[in-house]
N, C-alpha and C. Protein backbone atom coordinates (compact mmCIF):
# COMPACT_ATOMS: atom_id res chain seq x y z
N UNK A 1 45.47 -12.39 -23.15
CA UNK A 1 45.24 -11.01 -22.79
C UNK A 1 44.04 -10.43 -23.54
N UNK A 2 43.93 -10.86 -24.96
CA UNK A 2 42.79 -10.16 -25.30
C UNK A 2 41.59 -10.97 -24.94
N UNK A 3 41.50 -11.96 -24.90
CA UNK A 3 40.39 -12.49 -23.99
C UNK A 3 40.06 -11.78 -22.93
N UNK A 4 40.91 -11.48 -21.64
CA UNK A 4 40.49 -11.16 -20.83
C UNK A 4 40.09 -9.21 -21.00
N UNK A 5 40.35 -8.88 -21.86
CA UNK A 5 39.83 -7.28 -22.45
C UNK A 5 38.77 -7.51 -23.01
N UNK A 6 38.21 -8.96 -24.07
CA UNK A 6 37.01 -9.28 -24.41
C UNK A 6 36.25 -8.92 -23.51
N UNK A 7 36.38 -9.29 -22.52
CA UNK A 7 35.47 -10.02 -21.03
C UNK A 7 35.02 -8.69 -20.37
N UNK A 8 35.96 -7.89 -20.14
CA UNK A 8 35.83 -6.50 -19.49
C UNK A 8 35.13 -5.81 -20.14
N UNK A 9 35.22 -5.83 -21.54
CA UNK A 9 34.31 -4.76 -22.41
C UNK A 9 33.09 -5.09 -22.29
N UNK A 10 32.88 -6.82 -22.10
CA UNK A 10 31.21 -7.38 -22.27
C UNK A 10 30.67 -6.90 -20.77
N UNK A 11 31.29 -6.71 -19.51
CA UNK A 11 30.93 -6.39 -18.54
C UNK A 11 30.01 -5.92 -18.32
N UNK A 12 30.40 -4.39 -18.35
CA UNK A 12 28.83 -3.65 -18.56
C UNK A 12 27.67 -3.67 -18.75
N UNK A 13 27.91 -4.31 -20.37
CA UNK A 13 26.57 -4.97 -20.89
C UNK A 13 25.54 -5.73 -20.20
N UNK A 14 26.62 -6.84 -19.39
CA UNK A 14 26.03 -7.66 -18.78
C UNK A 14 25.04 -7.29 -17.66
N UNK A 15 25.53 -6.32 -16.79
CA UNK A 15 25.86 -5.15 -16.10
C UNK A 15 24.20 -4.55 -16.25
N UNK A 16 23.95 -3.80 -17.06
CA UNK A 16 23.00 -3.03 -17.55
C UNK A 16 22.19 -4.04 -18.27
N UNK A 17 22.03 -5.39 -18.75
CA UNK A 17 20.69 -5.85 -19.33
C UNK A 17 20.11 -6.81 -17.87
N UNK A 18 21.14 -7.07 -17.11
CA UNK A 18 20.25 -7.53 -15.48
C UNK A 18 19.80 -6.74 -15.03
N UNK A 19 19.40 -5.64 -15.49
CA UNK A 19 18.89 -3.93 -14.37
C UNK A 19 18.03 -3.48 -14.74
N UNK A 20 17.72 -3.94 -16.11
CA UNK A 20 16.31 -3.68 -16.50
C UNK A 20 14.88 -3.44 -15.81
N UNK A 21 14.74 -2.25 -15.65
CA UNK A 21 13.55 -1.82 -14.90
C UNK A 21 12.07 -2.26 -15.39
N UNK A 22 11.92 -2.79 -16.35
CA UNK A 22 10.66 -2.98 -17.17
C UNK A 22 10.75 -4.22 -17.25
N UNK A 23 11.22 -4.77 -16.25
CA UNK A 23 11.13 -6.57 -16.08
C UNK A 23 9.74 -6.76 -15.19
N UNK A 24 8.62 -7.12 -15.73
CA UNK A 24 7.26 -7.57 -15.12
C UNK A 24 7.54 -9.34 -14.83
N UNK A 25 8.57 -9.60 -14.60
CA UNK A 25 8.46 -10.92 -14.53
C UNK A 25 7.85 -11.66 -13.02
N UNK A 26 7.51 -10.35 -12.40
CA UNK A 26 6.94 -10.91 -10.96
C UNK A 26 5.27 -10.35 -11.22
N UNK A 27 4.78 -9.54 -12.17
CA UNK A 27 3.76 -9.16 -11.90
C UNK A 27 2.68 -10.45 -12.11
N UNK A 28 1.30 -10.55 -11.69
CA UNK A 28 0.54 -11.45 -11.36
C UNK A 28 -0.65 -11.32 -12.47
N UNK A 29 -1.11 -11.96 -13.09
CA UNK A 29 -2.38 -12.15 -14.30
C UNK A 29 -3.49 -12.19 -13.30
N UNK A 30 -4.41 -11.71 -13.42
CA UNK A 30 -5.62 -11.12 -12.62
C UNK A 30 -6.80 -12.25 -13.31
N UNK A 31 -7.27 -12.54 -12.16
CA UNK A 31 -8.74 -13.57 -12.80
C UNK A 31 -9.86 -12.15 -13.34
N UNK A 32 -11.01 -12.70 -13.70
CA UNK A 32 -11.15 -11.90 -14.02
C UNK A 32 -12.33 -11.48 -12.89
N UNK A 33 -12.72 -12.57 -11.74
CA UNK A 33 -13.32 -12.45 -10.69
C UNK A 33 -12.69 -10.73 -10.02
N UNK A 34 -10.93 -10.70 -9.98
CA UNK A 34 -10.65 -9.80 -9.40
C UNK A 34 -10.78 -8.36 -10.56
N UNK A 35 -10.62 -8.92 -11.48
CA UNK A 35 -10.39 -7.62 -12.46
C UNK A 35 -11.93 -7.06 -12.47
N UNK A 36 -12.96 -7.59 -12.61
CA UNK A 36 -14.69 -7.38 -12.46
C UNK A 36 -15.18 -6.34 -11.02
N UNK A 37 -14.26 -7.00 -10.17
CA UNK A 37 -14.98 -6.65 -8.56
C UNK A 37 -14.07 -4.41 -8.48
N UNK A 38 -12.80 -4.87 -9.21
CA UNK A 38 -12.33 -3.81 -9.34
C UNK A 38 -13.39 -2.48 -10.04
N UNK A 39 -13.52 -3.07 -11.07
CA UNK A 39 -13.97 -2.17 -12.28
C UNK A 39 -15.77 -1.84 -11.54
N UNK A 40 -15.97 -2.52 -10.76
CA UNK A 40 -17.24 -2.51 -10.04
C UNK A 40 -16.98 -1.56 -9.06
N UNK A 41 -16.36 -1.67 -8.03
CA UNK A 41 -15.87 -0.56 -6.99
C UNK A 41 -15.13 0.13 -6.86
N UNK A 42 -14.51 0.39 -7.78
CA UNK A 42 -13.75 1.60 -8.58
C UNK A 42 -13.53 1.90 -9.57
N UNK A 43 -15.08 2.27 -10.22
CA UNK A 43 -14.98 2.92 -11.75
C UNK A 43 -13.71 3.59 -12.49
N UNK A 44 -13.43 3.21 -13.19
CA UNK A 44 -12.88 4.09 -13.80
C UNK A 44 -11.21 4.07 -13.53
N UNK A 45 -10.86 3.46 -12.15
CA UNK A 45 -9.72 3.03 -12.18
C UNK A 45 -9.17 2.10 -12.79
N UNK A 46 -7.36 2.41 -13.15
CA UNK A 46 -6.46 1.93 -13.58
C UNK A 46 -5.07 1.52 -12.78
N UNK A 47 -5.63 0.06 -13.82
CA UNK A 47 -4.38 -0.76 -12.40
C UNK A 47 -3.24 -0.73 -13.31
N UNK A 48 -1.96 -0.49 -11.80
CA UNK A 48 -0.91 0.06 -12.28
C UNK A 48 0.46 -0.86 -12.14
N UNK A 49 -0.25 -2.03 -11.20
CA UNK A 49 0.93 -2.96 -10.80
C UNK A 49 0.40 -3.85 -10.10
N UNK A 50 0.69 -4.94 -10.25
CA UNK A 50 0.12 -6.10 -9.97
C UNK A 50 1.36 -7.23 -9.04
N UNK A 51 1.39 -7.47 -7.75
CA UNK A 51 2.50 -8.53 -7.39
C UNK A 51 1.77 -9.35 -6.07
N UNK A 52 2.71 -9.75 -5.30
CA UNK A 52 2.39 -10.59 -4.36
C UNK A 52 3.20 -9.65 -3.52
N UNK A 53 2.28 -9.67 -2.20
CA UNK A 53 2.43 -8.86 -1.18
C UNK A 53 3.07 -9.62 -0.10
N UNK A 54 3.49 -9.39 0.79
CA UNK A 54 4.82 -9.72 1.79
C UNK A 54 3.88 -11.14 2.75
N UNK A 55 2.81 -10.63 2.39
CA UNK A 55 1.99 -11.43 3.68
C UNK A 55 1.03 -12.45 2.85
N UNK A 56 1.27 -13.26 2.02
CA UNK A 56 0.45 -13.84 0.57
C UNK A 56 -0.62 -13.62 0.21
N UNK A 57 -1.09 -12.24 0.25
CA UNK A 57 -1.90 -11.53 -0.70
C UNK A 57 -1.71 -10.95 -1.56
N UNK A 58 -2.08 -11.23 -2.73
CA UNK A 58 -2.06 -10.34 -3.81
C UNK A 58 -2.41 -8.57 -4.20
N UNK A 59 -1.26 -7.80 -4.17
CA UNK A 59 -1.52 -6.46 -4.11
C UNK A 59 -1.87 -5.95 -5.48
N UNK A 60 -2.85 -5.10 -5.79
CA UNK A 60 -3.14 -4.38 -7.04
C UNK A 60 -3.18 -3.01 -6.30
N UNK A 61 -2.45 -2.78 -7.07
CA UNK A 61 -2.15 -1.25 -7.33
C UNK A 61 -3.10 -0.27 -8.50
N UNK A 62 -3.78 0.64 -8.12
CA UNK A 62 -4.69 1.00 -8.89
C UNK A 62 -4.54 2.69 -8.61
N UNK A 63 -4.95 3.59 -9.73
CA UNK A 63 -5.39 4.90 -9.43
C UNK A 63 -6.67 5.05 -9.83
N UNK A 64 -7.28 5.41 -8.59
CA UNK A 64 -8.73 6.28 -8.86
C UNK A 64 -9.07 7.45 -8.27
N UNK A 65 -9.59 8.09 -8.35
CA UNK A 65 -10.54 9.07 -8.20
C UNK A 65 -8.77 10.28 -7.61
N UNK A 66 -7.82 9.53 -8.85
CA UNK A 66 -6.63 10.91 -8.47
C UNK A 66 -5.86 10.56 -7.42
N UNK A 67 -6.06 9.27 -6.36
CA UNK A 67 -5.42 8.64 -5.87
C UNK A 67 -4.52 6.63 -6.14
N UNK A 68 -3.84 7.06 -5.15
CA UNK A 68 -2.79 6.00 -5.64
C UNK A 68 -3.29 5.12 -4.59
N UNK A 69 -3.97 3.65 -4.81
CA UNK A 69 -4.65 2.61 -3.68
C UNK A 69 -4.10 1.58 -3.79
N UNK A 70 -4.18 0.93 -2.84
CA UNK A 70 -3.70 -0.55 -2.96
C UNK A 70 -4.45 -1.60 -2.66
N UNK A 71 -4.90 -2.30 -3.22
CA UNK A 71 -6.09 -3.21 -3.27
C UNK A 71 -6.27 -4.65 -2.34
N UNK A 72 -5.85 -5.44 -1.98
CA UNK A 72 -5.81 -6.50 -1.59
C UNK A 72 -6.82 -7.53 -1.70
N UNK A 73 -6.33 -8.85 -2.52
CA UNK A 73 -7.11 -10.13 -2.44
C UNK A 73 -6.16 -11.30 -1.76
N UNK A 74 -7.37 -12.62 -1.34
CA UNK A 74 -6.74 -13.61 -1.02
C UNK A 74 -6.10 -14.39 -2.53
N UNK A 75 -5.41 -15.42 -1.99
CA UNK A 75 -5.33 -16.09 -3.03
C UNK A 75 -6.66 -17.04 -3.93
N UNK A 76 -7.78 -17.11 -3.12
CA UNK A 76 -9.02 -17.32 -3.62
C UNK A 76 -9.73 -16.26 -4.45
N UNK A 77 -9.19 -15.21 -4.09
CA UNK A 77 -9.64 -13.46 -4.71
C UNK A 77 -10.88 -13.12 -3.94
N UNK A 78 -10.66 -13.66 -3.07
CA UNK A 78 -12.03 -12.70 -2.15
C UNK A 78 -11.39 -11.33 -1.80
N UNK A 79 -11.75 -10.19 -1.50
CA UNK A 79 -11.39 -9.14 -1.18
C UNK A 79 -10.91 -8.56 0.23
N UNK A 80 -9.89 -8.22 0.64
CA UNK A 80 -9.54 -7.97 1.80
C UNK A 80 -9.47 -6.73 2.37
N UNK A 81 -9.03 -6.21 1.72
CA UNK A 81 -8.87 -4.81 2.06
C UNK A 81 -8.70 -3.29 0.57
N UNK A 82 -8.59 -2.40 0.65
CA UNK A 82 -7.96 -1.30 0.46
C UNK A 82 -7.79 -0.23 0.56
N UNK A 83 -6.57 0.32 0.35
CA UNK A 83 -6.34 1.11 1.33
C UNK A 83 -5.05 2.48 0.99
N UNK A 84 -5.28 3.88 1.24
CA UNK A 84 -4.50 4.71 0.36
C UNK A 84 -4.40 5.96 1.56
N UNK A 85 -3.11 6.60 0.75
CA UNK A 85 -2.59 7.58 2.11
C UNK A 85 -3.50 8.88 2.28
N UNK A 86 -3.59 9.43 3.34
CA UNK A 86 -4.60 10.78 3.93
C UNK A 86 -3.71 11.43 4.59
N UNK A 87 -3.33 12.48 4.50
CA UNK A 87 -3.26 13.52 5.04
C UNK A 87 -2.98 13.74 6.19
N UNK A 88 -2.22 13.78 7.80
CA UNK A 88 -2.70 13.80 8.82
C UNK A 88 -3.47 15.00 9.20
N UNK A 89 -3.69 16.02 7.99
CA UNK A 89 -4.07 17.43 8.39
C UNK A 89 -5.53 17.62 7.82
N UNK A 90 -6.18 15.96 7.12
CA UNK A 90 -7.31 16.39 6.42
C UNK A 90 -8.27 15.31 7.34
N UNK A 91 -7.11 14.93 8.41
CA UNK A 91 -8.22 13.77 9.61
C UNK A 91 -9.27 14.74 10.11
N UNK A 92 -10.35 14.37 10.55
CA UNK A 92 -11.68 15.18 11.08
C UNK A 92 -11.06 15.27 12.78
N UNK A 93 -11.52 16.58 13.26
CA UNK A 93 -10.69 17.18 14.31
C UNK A 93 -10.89 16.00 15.50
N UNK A 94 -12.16 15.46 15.15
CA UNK A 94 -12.80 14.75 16.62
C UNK A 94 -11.74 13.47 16.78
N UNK A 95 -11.60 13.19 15.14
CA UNK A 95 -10.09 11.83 15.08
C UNK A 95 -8.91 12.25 15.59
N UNK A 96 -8.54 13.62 15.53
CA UNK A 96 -7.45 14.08 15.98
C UNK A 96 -7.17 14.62 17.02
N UNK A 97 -8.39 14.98 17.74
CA UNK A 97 -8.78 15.34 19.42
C UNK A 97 -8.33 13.66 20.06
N UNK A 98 -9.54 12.49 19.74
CA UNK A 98 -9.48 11.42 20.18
C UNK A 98 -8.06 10.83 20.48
N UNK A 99 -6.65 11.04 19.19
CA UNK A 99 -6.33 10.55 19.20
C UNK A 99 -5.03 11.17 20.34
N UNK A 100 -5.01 12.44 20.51
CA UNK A 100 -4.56 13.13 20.92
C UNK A 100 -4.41 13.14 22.51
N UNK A 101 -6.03 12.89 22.77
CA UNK A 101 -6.49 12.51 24.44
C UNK A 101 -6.00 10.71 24.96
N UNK A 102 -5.92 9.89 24.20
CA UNK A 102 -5.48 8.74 24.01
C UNK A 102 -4.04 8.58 24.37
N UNK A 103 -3.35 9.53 23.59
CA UNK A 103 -1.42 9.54 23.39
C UNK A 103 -1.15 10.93 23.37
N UNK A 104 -1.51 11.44 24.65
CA UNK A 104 -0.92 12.86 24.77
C UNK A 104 0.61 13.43 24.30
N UNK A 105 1.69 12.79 24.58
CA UNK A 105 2.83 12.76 24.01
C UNK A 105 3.02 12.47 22.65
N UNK A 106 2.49 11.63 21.79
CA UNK A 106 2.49 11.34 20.36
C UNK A 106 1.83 12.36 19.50
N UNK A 107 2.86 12.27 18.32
CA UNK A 107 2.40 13.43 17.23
C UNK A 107 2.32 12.24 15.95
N UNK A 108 0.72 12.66 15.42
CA UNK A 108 0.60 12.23 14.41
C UNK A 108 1.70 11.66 12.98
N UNK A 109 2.37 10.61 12.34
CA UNK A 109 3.15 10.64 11.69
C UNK A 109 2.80 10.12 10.17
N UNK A 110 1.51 9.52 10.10
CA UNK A 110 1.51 9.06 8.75
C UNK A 110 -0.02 8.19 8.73
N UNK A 111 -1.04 8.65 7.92
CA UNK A 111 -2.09 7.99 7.81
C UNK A 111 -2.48 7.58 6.94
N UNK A 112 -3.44 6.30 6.71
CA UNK A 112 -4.00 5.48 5.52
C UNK A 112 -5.59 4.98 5.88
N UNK A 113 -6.39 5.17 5.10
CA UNK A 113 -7.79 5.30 5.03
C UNK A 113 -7.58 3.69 4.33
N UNK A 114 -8.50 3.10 5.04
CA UNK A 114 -8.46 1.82 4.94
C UNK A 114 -9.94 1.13 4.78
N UNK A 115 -10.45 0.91 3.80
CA UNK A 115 -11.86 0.15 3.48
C UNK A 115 -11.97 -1.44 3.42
N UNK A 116 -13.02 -2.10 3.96
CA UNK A 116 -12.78 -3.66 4.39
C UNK A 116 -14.16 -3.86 4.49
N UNK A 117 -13.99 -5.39 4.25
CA UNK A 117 -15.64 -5.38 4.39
C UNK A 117 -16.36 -5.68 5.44
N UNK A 118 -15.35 -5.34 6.74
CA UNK A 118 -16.29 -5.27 7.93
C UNK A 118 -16.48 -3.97 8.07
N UNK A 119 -16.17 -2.96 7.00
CA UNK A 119 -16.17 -1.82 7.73
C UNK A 119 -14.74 -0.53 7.54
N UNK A 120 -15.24 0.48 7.03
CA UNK A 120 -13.43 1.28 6.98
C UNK A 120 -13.13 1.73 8.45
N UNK A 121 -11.58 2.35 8.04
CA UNK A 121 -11.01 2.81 9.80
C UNK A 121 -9.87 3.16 9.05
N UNK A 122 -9.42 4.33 10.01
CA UNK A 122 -7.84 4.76 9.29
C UNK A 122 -6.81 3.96 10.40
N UNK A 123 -5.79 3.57 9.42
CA UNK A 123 -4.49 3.05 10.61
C UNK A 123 -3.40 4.23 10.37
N UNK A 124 -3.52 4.31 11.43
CA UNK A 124 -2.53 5.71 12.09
C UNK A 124 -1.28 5.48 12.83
N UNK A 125 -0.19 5.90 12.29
CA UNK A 125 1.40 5.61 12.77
C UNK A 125 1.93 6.90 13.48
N UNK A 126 1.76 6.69 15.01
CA UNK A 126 2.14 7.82 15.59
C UNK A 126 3.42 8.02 16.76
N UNK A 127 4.37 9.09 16.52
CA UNK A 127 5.39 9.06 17.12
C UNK A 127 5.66 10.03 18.31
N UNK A 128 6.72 9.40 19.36
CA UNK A 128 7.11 10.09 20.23
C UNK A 128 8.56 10.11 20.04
N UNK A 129 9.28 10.69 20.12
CA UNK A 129 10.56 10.51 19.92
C UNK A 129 11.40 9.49 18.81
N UNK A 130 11.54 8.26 19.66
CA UNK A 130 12.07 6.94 19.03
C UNK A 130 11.05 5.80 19.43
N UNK A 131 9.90 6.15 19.90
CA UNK A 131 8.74 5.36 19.37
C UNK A 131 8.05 5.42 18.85
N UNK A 132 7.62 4.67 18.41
CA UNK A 132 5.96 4.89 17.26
C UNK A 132 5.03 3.47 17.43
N UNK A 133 3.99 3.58 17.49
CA UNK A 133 3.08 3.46 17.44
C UNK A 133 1.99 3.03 16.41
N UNK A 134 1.21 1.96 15.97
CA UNK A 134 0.27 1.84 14.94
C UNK A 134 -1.23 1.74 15.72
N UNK A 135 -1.98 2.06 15.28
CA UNK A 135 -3.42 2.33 15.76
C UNK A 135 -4.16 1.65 15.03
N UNK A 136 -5.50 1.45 15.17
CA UNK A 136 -6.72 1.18 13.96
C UNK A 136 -7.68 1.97 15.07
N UNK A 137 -7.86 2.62 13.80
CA UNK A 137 -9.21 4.20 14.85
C UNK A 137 -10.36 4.37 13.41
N UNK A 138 -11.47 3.71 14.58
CA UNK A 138 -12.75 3.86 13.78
C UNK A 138 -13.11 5.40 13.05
N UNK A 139 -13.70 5.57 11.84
CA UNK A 139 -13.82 6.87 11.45
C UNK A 139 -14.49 7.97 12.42
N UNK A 140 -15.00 8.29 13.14
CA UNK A 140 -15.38 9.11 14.60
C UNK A 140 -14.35 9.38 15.38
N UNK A 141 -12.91 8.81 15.67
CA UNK A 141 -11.91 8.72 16.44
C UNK A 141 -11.68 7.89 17.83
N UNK A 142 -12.59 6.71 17.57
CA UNK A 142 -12.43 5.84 18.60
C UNK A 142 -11.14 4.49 18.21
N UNK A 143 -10.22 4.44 18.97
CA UNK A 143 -9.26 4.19 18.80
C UNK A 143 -9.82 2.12 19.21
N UNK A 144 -9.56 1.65 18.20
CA UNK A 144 -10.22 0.67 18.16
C UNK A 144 -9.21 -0.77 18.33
N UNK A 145 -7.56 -0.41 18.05
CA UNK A 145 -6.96 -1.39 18.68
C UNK A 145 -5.35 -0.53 18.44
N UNK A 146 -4.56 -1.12 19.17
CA UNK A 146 -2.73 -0.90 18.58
C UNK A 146 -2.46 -2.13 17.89
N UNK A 147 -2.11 -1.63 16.63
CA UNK A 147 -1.30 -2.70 15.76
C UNK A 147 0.27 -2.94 15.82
């Protein structure tokens, strides 16, 4: 019996040191190819989290210029993308006319300004009811594919 009251008391413990929030044991060590290209195209930013992204790219998480971005490399560290949330109310009207004349029924639901090195474009998640919609719309508001 007191064994098994041992056991119950250690529970918890056990309990609360697997839950540890400050476990970096997934975060990723940065070459310094990627840590260089950062500090190059975004002065002054600070990276805030470092992992592997759903799709095997490596995500860095960075704040600059007062925003929260997300960086993307290959596993070679060439650069893929990045990309951080906007506003749907700070899109330029002609993006929001375009997108409007495009999906008359759809209301804007959630946007991300997206830089690449072919070129930036915001991807735009837009809803009708119980559908939604992903876009890639060139900065002018030419709606450039559905994702």
């Amino acid at each position: 019996m007191k064994r098994v009251f041992y056991y119950l008391l250690l529970l918890p413990a056990i309990i609360f040191a697997s839950c540890n929030d400050d476990d970096n044991s997934h975060a990723i060590e940065l070459s310094d190819t990627v840590k260089s290209f950062i500090e190059t195209k975004y002065p002054g930013a600070v990276i805030t989290e470092t992992e592997w992204a759903g799709n095997g790219l490596i995500e860095v998480d960075i704040t600059h210029d007062a925003k929260r971005k997300e960086v993307y490399f290959t596993r070679t560290d060439e650069w893929v993308r990045t990309e951080w949330d906007v506003a749907p109310s700070a899109l330029a009207q002609e993006v929001k006319n375009a997108i409007a004349t495009a999906y008359p029924d759809y209301v804007i639901d959630d946007v991300d300004y997206v830089e690449a090195p072919a070129g930036d474009y915001y991807e735009v998640n837009i809803e009708r009811g119980n559908f939604e919609k992903y876009l890639k719309v060139s900065l002018d508001g030419a709606v450039i594919e559905e994702l």
